[in-house]
Protein backbone atom coordinates (compact mmCIF):
# COMPACT_ATOMS: atom_id res chain seq x y z
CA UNK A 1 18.48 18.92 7.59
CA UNK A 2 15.21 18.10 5.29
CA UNK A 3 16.44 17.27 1.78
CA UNK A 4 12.43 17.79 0.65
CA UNK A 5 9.01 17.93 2.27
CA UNK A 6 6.45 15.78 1.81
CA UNK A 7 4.65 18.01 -0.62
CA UNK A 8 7.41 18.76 -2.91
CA UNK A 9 7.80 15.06 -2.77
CA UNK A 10 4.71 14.33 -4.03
CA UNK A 11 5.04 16.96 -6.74
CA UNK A 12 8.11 15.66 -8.03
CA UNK A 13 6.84 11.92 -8.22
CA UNK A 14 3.38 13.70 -9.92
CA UNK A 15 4.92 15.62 -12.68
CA UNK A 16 8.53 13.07 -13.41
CA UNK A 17 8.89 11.67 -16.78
CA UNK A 18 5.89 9.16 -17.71
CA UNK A 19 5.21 6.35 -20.38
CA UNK A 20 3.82 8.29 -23.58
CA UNK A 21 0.48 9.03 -23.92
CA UNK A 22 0.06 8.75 -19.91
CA UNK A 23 -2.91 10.67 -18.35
CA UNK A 24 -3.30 11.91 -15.26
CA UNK A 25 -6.05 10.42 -13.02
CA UNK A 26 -7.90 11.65 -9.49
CA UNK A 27 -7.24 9.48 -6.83
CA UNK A 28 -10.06 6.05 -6.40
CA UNK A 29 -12.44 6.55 -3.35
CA UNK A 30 -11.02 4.45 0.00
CA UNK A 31 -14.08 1.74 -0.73
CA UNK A 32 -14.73 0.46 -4.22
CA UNK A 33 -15.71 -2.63 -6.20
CA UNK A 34 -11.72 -3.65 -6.78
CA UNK A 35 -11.65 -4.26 -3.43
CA UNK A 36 -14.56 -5.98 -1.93
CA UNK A 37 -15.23 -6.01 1.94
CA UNK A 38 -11.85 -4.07 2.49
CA UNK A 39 -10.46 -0.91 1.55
CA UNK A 40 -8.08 0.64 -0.88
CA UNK A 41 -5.19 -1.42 -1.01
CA UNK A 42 -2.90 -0.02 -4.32
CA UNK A 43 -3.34 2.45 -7.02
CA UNK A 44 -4.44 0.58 -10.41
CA UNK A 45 -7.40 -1.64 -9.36
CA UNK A 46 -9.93 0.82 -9.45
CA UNK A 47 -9.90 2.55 -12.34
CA UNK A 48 -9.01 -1.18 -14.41
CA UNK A 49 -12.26 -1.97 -13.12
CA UNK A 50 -13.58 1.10 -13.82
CA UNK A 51 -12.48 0.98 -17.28
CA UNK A 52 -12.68 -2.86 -18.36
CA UNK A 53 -15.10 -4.38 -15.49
CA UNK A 54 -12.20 -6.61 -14.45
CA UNK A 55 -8.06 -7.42 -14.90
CA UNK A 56 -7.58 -9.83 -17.77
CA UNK A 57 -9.12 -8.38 -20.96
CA UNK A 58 -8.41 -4.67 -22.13
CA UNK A 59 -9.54 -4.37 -25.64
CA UNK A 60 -7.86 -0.77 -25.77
CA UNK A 61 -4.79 0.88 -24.17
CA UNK A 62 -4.87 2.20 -20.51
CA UNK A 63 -1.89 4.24 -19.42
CA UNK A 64 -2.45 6.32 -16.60
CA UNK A 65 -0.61 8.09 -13.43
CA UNK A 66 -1.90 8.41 -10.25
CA UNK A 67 -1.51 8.93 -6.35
CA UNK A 68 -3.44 6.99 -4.00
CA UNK A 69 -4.58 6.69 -0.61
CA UNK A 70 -4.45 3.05 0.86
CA UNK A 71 -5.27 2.01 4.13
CA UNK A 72 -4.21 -1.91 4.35
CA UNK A 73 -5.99 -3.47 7.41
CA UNK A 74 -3.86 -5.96 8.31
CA UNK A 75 -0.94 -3.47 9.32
CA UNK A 76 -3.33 -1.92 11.97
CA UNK A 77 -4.58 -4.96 13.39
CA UNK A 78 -1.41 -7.17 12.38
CA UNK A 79 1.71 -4.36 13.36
CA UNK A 80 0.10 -1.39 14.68
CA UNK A 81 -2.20 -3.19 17.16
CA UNK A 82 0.77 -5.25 18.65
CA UNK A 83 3.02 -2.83 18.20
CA UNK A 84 5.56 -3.88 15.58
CA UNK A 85 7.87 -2.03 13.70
CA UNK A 86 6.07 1.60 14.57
CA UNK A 87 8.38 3.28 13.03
CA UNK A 88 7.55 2.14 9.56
CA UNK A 89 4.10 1.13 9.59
CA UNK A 90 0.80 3.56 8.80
CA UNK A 91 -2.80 3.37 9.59
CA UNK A 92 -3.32 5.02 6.03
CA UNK A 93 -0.94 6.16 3.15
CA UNK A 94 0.12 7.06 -0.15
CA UNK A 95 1.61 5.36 -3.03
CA UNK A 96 2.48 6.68 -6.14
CA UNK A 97 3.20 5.10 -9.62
CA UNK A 98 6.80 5.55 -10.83
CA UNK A 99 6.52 6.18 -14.33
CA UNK A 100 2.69 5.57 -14.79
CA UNK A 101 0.42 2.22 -14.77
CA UNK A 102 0.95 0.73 -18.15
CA UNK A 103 -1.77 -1.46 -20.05
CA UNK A 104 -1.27 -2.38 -23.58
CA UNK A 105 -4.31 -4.33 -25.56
CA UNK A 106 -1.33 -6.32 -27.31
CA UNK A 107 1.01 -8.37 -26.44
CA UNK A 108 5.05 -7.69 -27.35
CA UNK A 109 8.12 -5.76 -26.30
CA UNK A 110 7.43 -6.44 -22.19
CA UNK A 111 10.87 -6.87 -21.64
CA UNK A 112 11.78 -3.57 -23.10
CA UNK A 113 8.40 -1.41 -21.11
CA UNK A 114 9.56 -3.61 -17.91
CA UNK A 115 13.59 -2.51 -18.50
CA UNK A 116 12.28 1.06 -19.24
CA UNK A 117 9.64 1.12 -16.02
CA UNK A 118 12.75 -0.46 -14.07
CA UNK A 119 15.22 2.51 -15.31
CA UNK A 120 13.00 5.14 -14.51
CA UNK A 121 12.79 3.64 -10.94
CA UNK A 122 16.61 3.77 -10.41
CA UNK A 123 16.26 6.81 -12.07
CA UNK A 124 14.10 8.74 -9.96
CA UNK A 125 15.91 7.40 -6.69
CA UNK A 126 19.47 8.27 -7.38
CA UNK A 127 17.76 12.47 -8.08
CA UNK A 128 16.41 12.24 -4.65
CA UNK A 129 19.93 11.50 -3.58
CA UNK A 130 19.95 7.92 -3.03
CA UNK A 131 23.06 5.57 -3.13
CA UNK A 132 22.65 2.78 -6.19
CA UNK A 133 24.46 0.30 -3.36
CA UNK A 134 22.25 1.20 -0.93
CA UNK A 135 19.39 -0.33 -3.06
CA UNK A 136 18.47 -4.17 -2.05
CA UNK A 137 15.64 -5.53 -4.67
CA UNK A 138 14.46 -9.03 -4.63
CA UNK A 139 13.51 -11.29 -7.25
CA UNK A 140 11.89 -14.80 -8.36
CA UNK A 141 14.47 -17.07 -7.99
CA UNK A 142 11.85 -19.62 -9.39
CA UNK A 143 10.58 -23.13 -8.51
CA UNK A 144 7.44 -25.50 -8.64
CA UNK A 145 4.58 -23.64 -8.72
CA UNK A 146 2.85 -25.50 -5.53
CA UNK A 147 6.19 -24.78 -3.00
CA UNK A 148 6.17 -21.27 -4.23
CA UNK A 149 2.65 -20.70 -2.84
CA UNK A 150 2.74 -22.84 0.14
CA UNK A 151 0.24 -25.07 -1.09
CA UNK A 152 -2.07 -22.94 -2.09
CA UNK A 153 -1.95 -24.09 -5.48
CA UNK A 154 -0.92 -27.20 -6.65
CA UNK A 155 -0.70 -28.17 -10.23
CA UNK A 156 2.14 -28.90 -12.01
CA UNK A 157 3.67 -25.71 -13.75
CA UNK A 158 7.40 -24.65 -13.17
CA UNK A 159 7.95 -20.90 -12.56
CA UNK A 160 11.47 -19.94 -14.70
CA UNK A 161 14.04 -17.43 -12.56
CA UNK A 162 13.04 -13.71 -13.32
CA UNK A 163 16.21 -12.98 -15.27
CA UNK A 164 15.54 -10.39 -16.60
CA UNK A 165 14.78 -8.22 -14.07
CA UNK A 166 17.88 -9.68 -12.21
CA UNK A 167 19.82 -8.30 -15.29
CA UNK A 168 18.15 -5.18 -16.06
CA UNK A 169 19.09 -4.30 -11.88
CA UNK A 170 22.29 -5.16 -12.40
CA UNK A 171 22.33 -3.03 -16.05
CA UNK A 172 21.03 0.00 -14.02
CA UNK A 173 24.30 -0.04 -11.37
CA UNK A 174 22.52 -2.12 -8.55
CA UNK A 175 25.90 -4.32 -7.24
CA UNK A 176 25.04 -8.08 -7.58
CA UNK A 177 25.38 -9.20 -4.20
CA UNK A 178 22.51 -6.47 -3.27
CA UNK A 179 20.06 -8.69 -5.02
CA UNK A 180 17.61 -10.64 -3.01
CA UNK A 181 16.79 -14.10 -4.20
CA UNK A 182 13.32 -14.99 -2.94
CA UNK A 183 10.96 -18.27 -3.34
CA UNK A 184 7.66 -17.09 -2.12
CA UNK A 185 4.50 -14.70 -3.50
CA UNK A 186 6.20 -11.73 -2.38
CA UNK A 187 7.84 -11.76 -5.95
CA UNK A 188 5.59 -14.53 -7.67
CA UNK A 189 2.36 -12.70 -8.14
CA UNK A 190 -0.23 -15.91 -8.14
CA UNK A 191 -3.48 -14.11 -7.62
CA UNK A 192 -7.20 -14.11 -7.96
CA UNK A 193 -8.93 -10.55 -6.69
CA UNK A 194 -12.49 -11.84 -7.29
CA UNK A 195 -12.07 -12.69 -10.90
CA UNK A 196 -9.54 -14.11 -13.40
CA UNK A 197 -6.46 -11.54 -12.70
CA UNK A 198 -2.98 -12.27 -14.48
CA UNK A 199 -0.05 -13.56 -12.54
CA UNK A 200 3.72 -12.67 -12.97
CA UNK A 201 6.55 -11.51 -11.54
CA UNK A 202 7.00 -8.64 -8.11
CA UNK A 203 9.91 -7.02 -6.62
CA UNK A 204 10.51 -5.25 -3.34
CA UNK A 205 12.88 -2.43 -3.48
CA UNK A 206 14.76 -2.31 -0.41
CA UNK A 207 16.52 0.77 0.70
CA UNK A 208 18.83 0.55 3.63
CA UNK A 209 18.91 2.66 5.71
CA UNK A 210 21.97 1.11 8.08
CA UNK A 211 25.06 0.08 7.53
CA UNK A 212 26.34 -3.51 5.98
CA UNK A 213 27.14 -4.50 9.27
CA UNK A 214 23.51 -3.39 10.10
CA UNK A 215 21.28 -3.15 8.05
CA UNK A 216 18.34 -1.72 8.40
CA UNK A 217 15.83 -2.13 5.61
CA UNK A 218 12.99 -0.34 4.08
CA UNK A 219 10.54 -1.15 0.98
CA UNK A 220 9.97 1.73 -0.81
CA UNK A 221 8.46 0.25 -4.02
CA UNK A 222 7.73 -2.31 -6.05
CA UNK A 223 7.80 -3.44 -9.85
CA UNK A 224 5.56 -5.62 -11.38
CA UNK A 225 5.11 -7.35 -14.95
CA UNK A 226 2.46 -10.25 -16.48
CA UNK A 227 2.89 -13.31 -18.44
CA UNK A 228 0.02 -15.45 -17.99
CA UNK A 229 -3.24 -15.81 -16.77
CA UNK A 230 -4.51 -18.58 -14.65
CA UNK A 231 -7.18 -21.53 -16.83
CA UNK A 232 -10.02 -23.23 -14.48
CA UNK A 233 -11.19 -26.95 -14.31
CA UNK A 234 -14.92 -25.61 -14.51
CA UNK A 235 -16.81 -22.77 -15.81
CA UNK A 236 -16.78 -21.39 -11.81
CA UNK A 237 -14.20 -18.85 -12.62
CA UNK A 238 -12.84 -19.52 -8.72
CA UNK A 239 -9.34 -19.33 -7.44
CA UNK A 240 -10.11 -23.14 -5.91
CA UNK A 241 -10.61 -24.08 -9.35
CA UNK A 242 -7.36 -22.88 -11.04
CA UNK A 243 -5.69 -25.82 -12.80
CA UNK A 244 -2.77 -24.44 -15.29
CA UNK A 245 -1.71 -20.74 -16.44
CA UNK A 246 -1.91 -19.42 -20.46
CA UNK A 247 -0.11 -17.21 -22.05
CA UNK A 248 -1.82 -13.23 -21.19
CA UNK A 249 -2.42 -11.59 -24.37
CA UNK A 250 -1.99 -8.07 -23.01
CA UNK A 251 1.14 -6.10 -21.95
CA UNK A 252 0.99 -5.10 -18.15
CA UNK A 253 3.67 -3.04 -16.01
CA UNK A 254 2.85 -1.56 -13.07
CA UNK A 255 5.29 0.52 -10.58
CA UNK A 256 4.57 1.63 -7.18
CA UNK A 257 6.28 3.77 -4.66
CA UNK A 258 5.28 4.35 -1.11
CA UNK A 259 5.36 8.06 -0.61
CA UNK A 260 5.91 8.41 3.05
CA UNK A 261 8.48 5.46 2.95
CA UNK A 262 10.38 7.32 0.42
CA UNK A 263 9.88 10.67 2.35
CA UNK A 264 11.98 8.69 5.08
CA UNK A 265 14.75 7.41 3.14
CA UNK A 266 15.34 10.67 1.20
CA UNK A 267 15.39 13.04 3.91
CA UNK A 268 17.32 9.91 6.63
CA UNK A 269 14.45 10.16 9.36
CA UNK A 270 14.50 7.70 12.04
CA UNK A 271 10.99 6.86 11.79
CA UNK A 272 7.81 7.48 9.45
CA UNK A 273 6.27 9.47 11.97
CA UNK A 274 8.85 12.00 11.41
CA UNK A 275 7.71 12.63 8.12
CA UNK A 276 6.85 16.75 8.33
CA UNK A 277 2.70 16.23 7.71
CA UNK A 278 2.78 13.12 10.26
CA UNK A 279 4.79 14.44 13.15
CA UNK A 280 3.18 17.88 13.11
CA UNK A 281 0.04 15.62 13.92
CA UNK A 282 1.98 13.79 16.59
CA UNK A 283 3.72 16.88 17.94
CA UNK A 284 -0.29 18.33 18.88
CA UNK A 285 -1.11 15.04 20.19
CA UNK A 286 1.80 14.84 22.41
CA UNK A 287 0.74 17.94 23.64
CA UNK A 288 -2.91 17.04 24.37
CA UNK A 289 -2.27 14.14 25.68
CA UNK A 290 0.87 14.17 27.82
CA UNK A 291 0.62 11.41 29.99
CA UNK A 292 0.05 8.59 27.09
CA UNK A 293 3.57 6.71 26.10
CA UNK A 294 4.73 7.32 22.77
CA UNK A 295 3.45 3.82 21.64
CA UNK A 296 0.07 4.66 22.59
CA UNK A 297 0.12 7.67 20.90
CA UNK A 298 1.53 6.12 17.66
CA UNK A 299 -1.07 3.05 17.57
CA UNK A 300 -4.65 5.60 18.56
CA UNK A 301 -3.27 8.09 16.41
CA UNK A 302 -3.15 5.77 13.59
CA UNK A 303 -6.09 4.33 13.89
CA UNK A 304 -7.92 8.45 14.04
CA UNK A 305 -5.67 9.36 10.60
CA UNK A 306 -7.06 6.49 8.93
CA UNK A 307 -11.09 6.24 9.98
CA UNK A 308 -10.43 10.35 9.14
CA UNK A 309 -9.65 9.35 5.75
CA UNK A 310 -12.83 6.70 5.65
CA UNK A 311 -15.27 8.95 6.95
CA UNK A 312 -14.11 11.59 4.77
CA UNK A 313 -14.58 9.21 1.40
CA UNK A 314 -17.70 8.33 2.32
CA UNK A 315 -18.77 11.61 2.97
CA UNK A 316 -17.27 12.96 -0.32
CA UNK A 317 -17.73 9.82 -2.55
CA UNK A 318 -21.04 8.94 -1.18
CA UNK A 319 -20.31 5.50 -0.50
CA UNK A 320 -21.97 2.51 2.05
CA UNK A 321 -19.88 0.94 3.70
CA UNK A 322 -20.17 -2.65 3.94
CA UNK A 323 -20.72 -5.48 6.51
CA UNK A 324 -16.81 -6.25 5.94
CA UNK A 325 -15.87 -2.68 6.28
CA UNK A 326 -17.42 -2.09 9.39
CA UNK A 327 -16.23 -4.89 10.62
CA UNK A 328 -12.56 -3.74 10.15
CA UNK A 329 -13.57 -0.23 11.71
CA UNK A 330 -14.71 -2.13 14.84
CA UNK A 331 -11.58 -3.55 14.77
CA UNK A 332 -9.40 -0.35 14.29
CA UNK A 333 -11.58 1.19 17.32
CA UNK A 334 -10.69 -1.60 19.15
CA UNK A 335 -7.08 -0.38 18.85
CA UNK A 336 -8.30 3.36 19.56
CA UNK A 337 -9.57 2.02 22.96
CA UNK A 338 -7.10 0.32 24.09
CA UNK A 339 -4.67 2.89 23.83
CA UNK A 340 -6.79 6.09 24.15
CA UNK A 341 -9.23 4.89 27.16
CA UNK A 342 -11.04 7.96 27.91
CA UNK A 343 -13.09 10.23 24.62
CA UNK A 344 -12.48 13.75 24.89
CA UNK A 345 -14.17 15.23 21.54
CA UNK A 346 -12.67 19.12 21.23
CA UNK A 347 -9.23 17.44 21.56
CA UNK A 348 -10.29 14.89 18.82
CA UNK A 349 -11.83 17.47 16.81
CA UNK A 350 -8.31 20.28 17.42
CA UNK A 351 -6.42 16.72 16.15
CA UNK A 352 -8.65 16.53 13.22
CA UNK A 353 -8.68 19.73 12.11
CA UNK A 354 -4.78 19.84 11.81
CA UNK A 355 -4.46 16.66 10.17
CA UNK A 356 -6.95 18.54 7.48
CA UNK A 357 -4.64 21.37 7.34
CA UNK A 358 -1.37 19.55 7.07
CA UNK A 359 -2.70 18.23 3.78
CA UNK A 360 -3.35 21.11 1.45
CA UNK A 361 -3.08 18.28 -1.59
CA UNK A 362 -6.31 16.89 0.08
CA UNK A 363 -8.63 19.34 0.08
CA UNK A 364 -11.91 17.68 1.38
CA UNK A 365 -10.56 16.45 4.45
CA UNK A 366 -11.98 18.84 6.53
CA UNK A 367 -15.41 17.78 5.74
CA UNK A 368 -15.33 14.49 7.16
CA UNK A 369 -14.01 16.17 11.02
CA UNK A 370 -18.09 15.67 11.63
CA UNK A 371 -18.99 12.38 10.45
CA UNK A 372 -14.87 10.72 12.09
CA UNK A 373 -16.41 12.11 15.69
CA UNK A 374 -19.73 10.91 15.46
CA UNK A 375 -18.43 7.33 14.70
CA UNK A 376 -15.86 7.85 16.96
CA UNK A 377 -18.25 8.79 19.77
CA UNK A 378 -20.54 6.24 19.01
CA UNK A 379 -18.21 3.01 19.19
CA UNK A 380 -16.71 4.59 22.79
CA UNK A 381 -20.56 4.34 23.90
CA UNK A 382 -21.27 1.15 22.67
CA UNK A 383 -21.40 -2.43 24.83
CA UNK A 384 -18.55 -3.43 22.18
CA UNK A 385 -16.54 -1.05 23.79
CA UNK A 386 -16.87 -1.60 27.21
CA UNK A 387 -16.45 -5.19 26.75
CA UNK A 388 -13.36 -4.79 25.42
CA UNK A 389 -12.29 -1.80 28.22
CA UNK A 390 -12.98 -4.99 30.23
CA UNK A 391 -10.84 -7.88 28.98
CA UNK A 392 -6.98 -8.13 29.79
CA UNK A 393 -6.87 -9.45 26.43
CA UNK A 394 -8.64 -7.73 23.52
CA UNK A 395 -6.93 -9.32 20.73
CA UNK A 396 -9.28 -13.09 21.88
CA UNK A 397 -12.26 -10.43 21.77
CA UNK A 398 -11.37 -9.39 18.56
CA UNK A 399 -11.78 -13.14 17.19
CA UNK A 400 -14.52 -13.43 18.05
């Protein structure tokens, strides 16, 4: 039986206990300048930039809640397209921040915001009914900077274990042996989004959703926290050209939960698609399209919630999409194709039209049904489209 729906869900991540002084922000158009040539990928980038013009100096405070809409590329044409691990994986989604995206213009008392942000996590889990020793986090275990980032960058600096997230888990009832030592960027943030951007510390909250014997895990969130920012060997402020990390003079803790993800845990669903908003979409597509398998169904149907989502930014934000967009739209049609070989438009549109419905906390989807079709339609008439229909092996056409 459903423990909560999607929507309730939402609501109680919306309106939990925040960081004082938090306000409440609208959700950042798909395509903005925090992520350019792709599309939203998180919840804080845009309205930093927004804000500041950037991720390293905040000469006031910025504490804010949110829930965004993120469509990550790379799980379309990395997992989706080839078909791996469906039953976790979205063409577009939702994340939410746990207890609000917290900036500080001064430095000090980090550990305690991180412990506090980390708490709240636990927290909020364990009142959707989740077991504390069910809950697998990972963290830093630490090592030369140039190993940790497999090459990528290679001056001498040696990253110290994240204790104190290792403790604070362990504080909050998470059983030792569930913690996750890891040596890689998943939980050493080393990054460089276009300009100087802080680096720190990441963890993946694993929930599983097995047994010991056999597991099966799911990441449901993340923490992250900041204690430097990267120096450069020119005035070319380029991540080629990093040479050393400072000490950031600004407090930074961010948490992030996947909405759907938790929606799956909570409620014990076998797959995402279950989740109630998502499978009354694939319950009308089943029934439209009988004869496709349930993997074809899963990749073209992805691929149609997410460019539903595009269209309907750019229709309601105004936006131009760029050369790099389209290209990853010509990509996700790709997938469409190759799954969902012949166009029928009143089915796409009865499709549409539901998944607008579905989502009374989205109001404006219905206005993008138009402009989804017509791109839709075009890409199924174009020579791209038949070439591909063509080739035993789109994913060498893609490459191209």
């Amino acid at each position: 039986m459903v423990k909560i729906n999607y929507e309730k869900l939402r609501e109680f991540l919306a309106y939990s206990e925040k960081y004082p002084k938090c306000k409440k922000y609208k959700r950042a158009p798909l395509i903005h300048k925090g992520f350019p040539g792709t599309f939203n990928l998180s919840f804080t980038e845009y309205d930093m930039f927004r804000e500041f013009g950037g991720y390293s100096n905040f000469p006031k405070d910025q504490i804010f809640s949110t829930i965004q809409s993120c469509v990550r590329p790379q799980d379309i044409i990395d997992n989706i397209k080839e078909g791996k691990d469906l039953w976790k994986y979205l063409g577009v989604f939702e994340m939410s921040d746990i207890a609000g995206q917290i900036t500080l213009s001064k430095s000090g008392e980090l550990n305690k915001i991180h412990k506090w942000q980390l708490n709240k996590l636990i927290e909020i889990l364990v009142k959707l009914g989740l077991k504390k020793e069910k809950i697998y986090p990972s963290y830093c275990k630490g090592g030369d900077v140039a190993k940790i980032t497999n090459g990528k960058y290679t001056f001498n600096f040696k990253v110290p274990e994240d204790t104190l997230t290792k403790e604070a888990f362990i504080e909050a009832g998470i059983p030792k042996e569930n913690l996750i030592p890891d040596k890689t960027r998943n939980t050493f943030l080393s990054l460089h989004i276009n300009m100087p951007t802080p680096w720190g510390y990441r963890n993946e909250i694993n929930y599983n959703l097995g047994t010991k014997k056999n597991p099966k895990f799911l990441d449901i969130a993340t923490l992250e926290y900041f204690l430097w920012l990267p120096t450069y060997s020119s005035k070319q402020q380029t991540a080629k050209n990093i040479n050393g990390l400072e000490k950031f003079k600004h407090t930074m803790s961010i948490g992030g939960i996947g909405v759907e993800r938790l929606c799956v845990a909570v409620n014990g669903l076998k797959s995402i698609q279950e989740v109630d908003y998502i499978k009354k979409f694939y319950d009308l597509f089943r029934k439209l399209y009988p004869s496709l398998t349930e993997e074809q169904r899963i990749k073209a149907g992805e691929v149609i919630r997410a460019l539903h989502r595009i269209f309907t930014d750019v229709e309601n934000f105004k936006l131009d999409i760029g050369r790099q967009q389209n290209k990853k739209i010509r990509y996700f049609l790709q997938v469409l194709v190759a799954n969902l070989e012949e166009l029928d438009t009143k089915k796409l549109k009865q499709l549409l039209e539901l998944h607008s419905k579905v989502q009374p906390w989205h109001k404006n989807l219905s206005k993008g049904i138009k402009s989804t079709i017509a791109r839709i339609k075009m890409y199924y008439q174009s020579q791209d489209r038949l070439r591909v229909k063509r080739s035993t092996k789109p994913e060498k056409h893609q490459q191209k």
